[in-house]
Protein backbone atom coordinates (compact mmCIF):
# COMPACT_ATOMS: atom_id res chain seq x y z
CA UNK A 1 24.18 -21.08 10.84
CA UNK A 2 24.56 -17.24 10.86
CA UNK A 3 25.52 -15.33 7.64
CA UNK A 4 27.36 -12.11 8.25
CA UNK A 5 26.72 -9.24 5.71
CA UNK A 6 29.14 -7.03 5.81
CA UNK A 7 28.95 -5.02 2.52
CA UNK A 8 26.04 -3.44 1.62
CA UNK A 9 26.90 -1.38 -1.81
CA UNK A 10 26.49 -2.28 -5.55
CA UNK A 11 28.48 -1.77 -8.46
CA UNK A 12 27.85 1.76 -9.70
CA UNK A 13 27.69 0.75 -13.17
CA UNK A 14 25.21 -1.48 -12.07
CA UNK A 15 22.53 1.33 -10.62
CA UNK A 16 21.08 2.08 -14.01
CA UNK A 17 20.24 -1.59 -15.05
CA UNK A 18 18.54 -2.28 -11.35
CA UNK A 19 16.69 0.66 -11.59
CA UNK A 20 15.12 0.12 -15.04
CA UNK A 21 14.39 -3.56 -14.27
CA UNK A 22 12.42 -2.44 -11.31
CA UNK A 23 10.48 -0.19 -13.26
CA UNK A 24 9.79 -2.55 -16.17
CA UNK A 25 8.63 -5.14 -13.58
CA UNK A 26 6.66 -2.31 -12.05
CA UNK A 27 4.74 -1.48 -15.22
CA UNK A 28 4.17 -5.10 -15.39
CA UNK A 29 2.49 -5.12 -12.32
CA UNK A 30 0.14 -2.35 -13.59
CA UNK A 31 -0.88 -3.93 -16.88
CA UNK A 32 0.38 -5.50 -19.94
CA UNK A 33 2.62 -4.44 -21.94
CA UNK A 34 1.61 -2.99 -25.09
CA UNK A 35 3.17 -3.73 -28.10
CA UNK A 36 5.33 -1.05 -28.50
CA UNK A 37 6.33 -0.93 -24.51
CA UNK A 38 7.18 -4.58 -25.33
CA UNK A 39 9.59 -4.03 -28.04
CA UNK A 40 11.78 -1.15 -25.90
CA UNK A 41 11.47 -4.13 -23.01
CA UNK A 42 13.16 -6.68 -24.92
CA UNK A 43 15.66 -4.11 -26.74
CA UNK A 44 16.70 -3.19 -23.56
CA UNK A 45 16.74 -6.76 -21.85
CA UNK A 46 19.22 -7.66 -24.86
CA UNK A 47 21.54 -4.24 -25.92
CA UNK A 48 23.72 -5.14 -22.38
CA UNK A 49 25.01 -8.81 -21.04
CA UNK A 50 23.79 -9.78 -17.86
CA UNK A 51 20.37 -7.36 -18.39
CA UNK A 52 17.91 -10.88 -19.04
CA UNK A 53 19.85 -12.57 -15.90
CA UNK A 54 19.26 -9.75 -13.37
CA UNK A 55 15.74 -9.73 -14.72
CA UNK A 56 15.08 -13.07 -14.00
CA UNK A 57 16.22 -13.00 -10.56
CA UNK A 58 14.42 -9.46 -8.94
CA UNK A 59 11.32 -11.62 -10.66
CA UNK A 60 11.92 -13.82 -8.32
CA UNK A 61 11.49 -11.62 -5.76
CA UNK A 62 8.07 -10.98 -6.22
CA UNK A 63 5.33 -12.87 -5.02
CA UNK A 64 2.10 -12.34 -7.71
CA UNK A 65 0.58 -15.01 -9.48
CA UNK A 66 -0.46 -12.83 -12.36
CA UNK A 67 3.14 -10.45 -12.22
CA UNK A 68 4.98 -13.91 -12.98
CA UNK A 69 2.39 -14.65 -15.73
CA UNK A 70 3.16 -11.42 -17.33
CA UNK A 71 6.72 -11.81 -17.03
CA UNK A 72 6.56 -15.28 -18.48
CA UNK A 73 4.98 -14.43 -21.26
CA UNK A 74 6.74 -11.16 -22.14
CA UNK A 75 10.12 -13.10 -22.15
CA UNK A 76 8.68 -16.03 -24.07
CA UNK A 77 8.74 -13.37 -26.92
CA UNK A 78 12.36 -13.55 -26.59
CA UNK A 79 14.80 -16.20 -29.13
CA UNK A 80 17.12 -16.55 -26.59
CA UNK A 81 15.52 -17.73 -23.98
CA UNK A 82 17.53 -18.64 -20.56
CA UNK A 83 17.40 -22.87 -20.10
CA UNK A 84 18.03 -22.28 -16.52
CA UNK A 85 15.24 -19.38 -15.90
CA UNK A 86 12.52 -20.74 -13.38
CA UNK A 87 9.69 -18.54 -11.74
CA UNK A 88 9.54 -18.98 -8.18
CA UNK A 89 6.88 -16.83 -6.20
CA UNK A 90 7.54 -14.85 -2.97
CA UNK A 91 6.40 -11.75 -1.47
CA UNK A 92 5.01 -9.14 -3.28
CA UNK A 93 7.05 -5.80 -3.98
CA UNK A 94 7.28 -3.13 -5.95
CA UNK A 95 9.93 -1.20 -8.39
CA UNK A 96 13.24 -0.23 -6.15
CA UNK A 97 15.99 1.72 -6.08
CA UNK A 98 19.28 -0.28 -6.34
CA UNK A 99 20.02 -0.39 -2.58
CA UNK A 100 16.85 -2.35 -2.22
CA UNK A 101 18.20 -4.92 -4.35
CA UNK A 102 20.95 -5.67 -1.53
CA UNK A 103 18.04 -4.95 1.48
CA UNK A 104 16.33 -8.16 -0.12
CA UNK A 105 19.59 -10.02 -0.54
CA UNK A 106 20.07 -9.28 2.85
CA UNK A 107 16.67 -10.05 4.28
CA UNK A 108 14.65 -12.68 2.34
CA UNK A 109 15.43 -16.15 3.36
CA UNK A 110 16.72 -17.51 -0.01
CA UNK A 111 19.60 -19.07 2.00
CA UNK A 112 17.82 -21.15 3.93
CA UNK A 113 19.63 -19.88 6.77
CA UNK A 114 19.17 -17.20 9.30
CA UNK A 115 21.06 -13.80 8.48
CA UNK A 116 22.48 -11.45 10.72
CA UNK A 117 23.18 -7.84 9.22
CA UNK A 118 26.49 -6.07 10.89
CA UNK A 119 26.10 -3.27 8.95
CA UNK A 120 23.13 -0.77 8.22
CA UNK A 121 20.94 -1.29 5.07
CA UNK A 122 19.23 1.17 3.20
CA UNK A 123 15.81 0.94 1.79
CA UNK A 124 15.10 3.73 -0.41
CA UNK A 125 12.21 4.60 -2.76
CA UNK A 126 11.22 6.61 -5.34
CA UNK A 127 8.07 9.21 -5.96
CA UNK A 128 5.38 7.25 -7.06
CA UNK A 129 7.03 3.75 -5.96
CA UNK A 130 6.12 1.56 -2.80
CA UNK A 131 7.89 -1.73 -1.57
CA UNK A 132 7.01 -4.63 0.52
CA UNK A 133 9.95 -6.17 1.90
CA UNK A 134 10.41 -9.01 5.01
CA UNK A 135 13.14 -9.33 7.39
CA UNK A 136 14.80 -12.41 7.88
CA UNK A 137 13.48 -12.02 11.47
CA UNK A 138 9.85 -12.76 9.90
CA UNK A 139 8.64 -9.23 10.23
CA UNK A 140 7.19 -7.19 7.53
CA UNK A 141 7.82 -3.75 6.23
CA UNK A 142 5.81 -1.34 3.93
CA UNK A 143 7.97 1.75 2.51
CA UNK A 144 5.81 4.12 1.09
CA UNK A 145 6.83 6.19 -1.85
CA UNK A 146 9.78 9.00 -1.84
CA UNK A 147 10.65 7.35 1.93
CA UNK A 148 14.07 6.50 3.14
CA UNK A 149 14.70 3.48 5.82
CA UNK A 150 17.75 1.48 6.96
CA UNK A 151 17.83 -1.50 8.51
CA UNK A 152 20.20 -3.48 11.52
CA UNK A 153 19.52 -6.75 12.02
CA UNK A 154 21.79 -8.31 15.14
CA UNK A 155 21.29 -10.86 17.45
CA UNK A 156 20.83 -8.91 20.40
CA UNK A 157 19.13 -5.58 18.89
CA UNK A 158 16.59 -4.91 15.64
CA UNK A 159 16.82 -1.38 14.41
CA UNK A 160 15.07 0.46 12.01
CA UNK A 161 16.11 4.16 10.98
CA UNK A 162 12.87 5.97 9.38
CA UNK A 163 15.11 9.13 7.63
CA UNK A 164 12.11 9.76 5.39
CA UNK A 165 8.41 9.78 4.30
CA UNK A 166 6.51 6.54 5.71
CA UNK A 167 6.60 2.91 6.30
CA UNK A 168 4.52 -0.03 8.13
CA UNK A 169 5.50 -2.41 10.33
CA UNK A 170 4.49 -5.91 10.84
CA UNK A 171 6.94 -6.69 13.63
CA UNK A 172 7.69 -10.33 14.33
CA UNK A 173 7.65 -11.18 18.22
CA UNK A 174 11.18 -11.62 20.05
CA UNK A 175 11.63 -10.43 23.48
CA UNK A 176 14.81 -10.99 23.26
CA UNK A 177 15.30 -8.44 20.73
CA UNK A 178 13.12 -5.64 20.61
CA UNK A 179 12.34 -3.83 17.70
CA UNK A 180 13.45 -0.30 17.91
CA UNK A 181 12.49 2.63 15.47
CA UNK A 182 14.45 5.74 14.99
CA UNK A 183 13.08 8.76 13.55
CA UNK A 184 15.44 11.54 14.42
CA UNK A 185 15.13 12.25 18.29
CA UNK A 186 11.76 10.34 18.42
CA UNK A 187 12.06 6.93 18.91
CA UNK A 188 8.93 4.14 19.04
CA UNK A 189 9.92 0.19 20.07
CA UNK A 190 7.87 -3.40 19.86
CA UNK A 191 8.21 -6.30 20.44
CA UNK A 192 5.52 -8.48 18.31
CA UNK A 193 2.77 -5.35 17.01
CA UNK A 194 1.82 -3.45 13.86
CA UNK A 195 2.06 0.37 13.65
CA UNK A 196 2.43 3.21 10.97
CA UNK A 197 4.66 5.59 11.53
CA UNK A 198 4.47 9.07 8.46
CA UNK A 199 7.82 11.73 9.19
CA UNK A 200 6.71 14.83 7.42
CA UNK A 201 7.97 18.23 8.02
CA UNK A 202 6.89 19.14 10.52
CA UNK A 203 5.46 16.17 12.88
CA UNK A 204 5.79 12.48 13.24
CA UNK A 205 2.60 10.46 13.12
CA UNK A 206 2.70 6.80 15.19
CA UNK A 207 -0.60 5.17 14.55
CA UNK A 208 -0.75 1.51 16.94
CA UNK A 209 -3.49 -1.29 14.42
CA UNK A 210 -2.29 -4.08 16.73
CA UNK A 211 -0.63 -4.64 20.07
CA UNK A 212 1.27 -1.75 21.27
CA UNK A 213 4.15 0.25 21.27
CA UNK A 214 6.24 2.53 23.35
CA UNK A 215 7.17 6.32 21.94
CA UNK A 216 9.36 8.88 23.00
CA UNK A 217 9.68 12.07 21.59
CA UNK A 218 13.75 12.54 22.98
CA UNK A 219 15.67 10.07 24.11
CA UNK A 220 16.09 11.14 27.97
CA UNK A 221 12.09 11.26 28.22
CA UNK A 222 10.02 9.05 29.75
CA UNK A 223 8.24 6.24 27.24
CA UNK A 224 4.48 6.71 26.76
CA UNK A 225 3.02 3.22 25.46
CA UNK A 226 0.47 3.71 23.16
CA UNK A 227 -2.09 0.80 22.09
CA UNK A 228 -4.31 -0.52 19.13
CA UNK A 229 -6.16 2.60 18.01
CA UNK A 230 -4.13 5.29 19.35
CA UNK A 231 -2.12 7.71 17.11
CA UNK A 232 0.74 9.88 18.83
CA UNK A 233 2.03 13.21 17.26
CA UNK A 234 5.17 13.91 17.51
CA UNK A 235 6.60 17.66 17.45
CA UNK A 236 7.71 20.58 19.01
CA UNK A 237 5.91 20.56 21.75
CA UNK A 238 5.94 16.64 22.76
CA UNK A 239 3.74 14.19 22.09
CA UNK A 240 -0.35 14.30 21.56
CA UNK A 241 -2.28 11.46 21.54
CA UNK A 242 -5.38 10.56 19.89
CA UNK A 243 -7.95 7.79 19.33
CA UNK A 244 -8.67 6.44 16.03
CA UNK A 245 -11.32 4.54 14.66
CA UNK A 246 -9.14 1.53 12.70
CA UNK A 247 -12.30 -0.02 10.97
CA UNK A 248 -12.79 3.65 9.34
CA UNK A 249 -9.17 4.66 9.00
CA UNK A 250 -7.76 5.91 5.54
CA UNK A 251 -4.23 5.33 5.29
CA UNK A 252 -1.70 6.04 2.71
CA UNK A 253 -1.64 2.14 1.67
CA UNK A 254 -4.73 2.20 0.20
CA UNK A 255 -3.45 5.68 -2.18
CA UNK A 256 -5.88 7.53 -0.56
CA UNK A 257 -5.26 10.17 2.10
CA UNK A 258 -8.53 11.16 4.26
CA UNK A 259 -8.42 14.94 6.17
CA UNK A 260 -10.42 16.38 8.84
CA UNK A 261 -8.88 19.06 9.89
CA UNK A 262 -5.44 19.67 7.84
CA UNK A 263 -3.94 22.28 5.75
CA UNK A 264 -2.92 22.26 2.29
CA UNK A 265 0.74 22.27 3.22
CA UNK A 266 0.36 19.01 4.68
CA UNK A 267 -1.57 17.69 2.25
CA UNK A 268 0.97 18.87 -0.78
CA UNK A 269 3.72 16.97 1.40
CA UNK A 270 2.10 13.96 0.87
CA UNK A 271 1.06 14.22 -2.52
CA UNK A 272 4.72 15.07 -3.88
CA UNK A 273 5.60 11.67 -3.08
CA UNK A 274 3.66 10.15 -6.14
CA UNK A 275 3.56 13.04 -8.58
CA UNK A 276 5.59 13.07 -11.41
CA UNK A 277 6.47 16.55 -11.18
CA UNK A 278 7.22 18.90 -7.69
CA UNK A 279 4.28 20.91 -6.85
CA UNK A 280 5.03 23.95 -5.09
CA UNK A 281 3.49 27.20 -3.47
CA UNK A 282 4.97 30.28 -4.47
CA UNK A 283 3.11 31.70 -1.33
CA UNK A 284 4.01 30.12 1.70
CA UNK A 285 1.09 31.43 3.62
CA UNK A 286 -0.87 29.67 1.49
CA UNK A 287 0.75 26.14 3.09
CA UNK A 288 -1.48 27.08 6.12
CA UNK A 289 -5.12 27.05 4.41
CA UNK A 290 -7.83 24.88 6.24
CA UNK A 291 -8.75 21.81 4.17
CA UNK A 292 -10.79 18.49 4.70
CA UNK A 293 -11.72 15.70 2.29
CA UNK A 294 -10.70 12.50 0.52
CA UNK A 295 -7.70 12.74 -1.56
CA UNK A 296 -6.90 10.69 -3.90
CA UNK A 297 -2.72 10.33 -3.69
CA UNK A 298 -2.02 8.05 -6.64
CA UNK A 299 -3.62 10.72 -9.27
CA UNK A 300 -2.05 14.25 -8.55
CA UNK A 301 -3.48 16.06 -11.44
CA UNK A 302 -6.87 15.12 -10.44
CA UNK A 303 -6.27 16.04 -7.18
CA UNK A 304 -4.66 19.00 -8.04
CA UNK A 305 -7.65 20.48 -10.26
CA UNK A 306 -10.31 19.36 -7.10
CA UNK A 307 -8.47 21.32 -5.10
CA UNK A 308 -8.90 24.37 -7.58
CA UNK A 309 -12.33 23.49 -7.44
CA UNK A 310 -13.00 23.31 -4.21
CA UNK A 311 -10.79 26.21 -2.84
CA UNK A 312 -9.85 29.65 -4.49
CA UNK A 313 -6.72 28.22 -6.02
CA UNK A 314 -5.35 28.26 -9.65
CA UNK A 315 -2.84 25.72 -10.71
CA UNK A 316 0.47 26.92 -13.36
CA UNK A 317 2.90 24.90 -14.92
CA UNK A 318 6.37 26.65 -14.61
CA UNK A 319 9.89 25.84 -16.26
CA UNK A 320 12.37 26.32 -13.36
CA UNK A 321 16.01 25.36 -14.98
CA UNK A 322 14.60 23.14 -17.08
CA UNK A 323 12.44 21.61 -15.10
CA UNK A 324 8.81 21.14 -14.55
CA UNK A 325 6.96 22.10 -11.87
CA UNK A 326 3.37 22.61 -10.69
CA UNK A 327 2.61 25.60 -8.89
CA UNK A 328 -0.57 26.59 -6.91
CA UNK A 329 -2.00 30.52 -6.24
CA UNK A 330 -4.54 32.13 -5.36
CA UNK A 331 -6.87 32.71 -7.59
């Protein structure tokens, strides 16, 4: 049996309450609650029907032995306490936007059924916030934070749009569908292989761990397959390929981000996609300095002030209508 889905939007009253259940189940995933986070938890969870039951089910979702603990026993602090509430495991996630909520309905096999998408659906995330999600086709994707994917499942054609920031795929073998990505004019396609692909502004980075894939940088030019422990960047100028060692690799799963030979343009690009606040360069020369190291992605201040150690920067905190921003200068 094939399910169609044909509408992939939410209630717009609903967007708030999705959000802020993904980010308590988030924080969850960190560590406890404290006793005052716990208190704002269940406040919220009861001000607004329907809060506890849309809970319950992104919990669900998730696929952590100790998340489903903590959830358990956060609710159990709760009078009313749902009599049809059960925890079932599945795969591991993270907080989501509210379009992610229907990229699950429309992927995970809850239904017991296969489930054939007729219409695009987007994956988005915020700054600070992965998500593990699988297809109903059996493959696996990794959106990184502040990234932007939509997905078309048919049953001739699998294809992924990449409109921003990063993802991994763990692509499920079917050669009678391969499994195309999009990134603007670049294009990469698989058929059963995992590969990283990072859109930045100014390049597109294809890294091949298993298999291999074919990558275009236009549509009208010729395919160049690239295999395990190759890396192809995309740009201006075509496409560049490059070995990689895989069993020394740093990638942006593990929150760390390793340079040889970057600049701290590139670097900033990355980072602003888990710090809380925009970090800019009032200088845009200053985008093109030479750096190298270990950075550690997840922790932006610290980051921030080795950087100011390590190069002839100085980091402000500015006010720009209201809001806050980081800013780094010369020194």
């Amino acid at each position: 049996m094939t399910m169609n889905y044909n509408n992939p939007s939410l209630p717009a009253d609903d967007d708030d309450d999705y959000l802020r259940a993904a980010e308590w189940l988030d924080q969850l995933s960190e560590q406890p609650l404290d006793e005052l986070s716990t208190r704002r938890f269940l406040l919220w969870m009861e001000a607004k029907p329907g809060r506890r039951a849309l809970f319950e089910r992104l919990v669900q979702t998730w696929n952590d032995p100790a998340l489903t603990r903590a959830a358990k026993a956060v609710m159990k602090q709760t009078t009313a306490t749902s009599s049809h509430f059960t925890f079932t495991p599945w795969r591991a996630g993270f907080a989501f936007s509210l379009c992610l909520c229907v990229a699950i309905a429309a992927s995970f096999k809850w239904f017991g059924t296969d489930i054939t998408i007729v219409a695009p659906v987007p994956i988005a995330t915020n700054v600070g916030i992965r998500h593990d999600v699988q297809l109903a086709d059996g493959s696996q994707l990794e959106v990184g934070p502040a990234s932007q994917v939509s997905v078309l499942l048919g049953e001739q054609r699998r294809e992924i749009a990449l409109e921003q920031g990063m993802a991994y795929f763990r692509v499920a073998k079917d050669k009678s569908r391969p499994f195309e990505v999009r990134i603007d004019n670049a294009s990469v396609v698989a058929v059963g292989t995992e590969f990283n692909i990072d859109k930045t502004a100014t390049r597109i980075e294809v890294t091949v761990y298993e298999g291999a894939v074919e990558v275009r940088d236009q549509p009208a030019h010729q395919a160049q397959l690239l295999r395990a422990g190759e890396r192809a960047l995309i740009g201006t100028t075509g496409i560049q390929r490059l070995t990689v060692d895989l069993q020394q690799l740093v990638d942006w799963r593990s929150g760390w981000l390793e340079v040889a030979n970057g600049e701290l343009g590139q670097l900033l690009e990355q980072l602003n996609r888990y710090s809380q606040h925009p970090i800019r360069l009032p200088d845009p020369e200053l985008g093109h300095m030479p750096i190298a190291g270990r950075f550690h992605l997840k922790d932006a201040p610290s980051t921030l002030q080795l950087l100011t150690e390590l190069y002839d920067l100085q980091l402000h905190t500015r006010t720009n209508q209201g809001k806050t921003e980081l800013q780094l200068t010369r020194r």
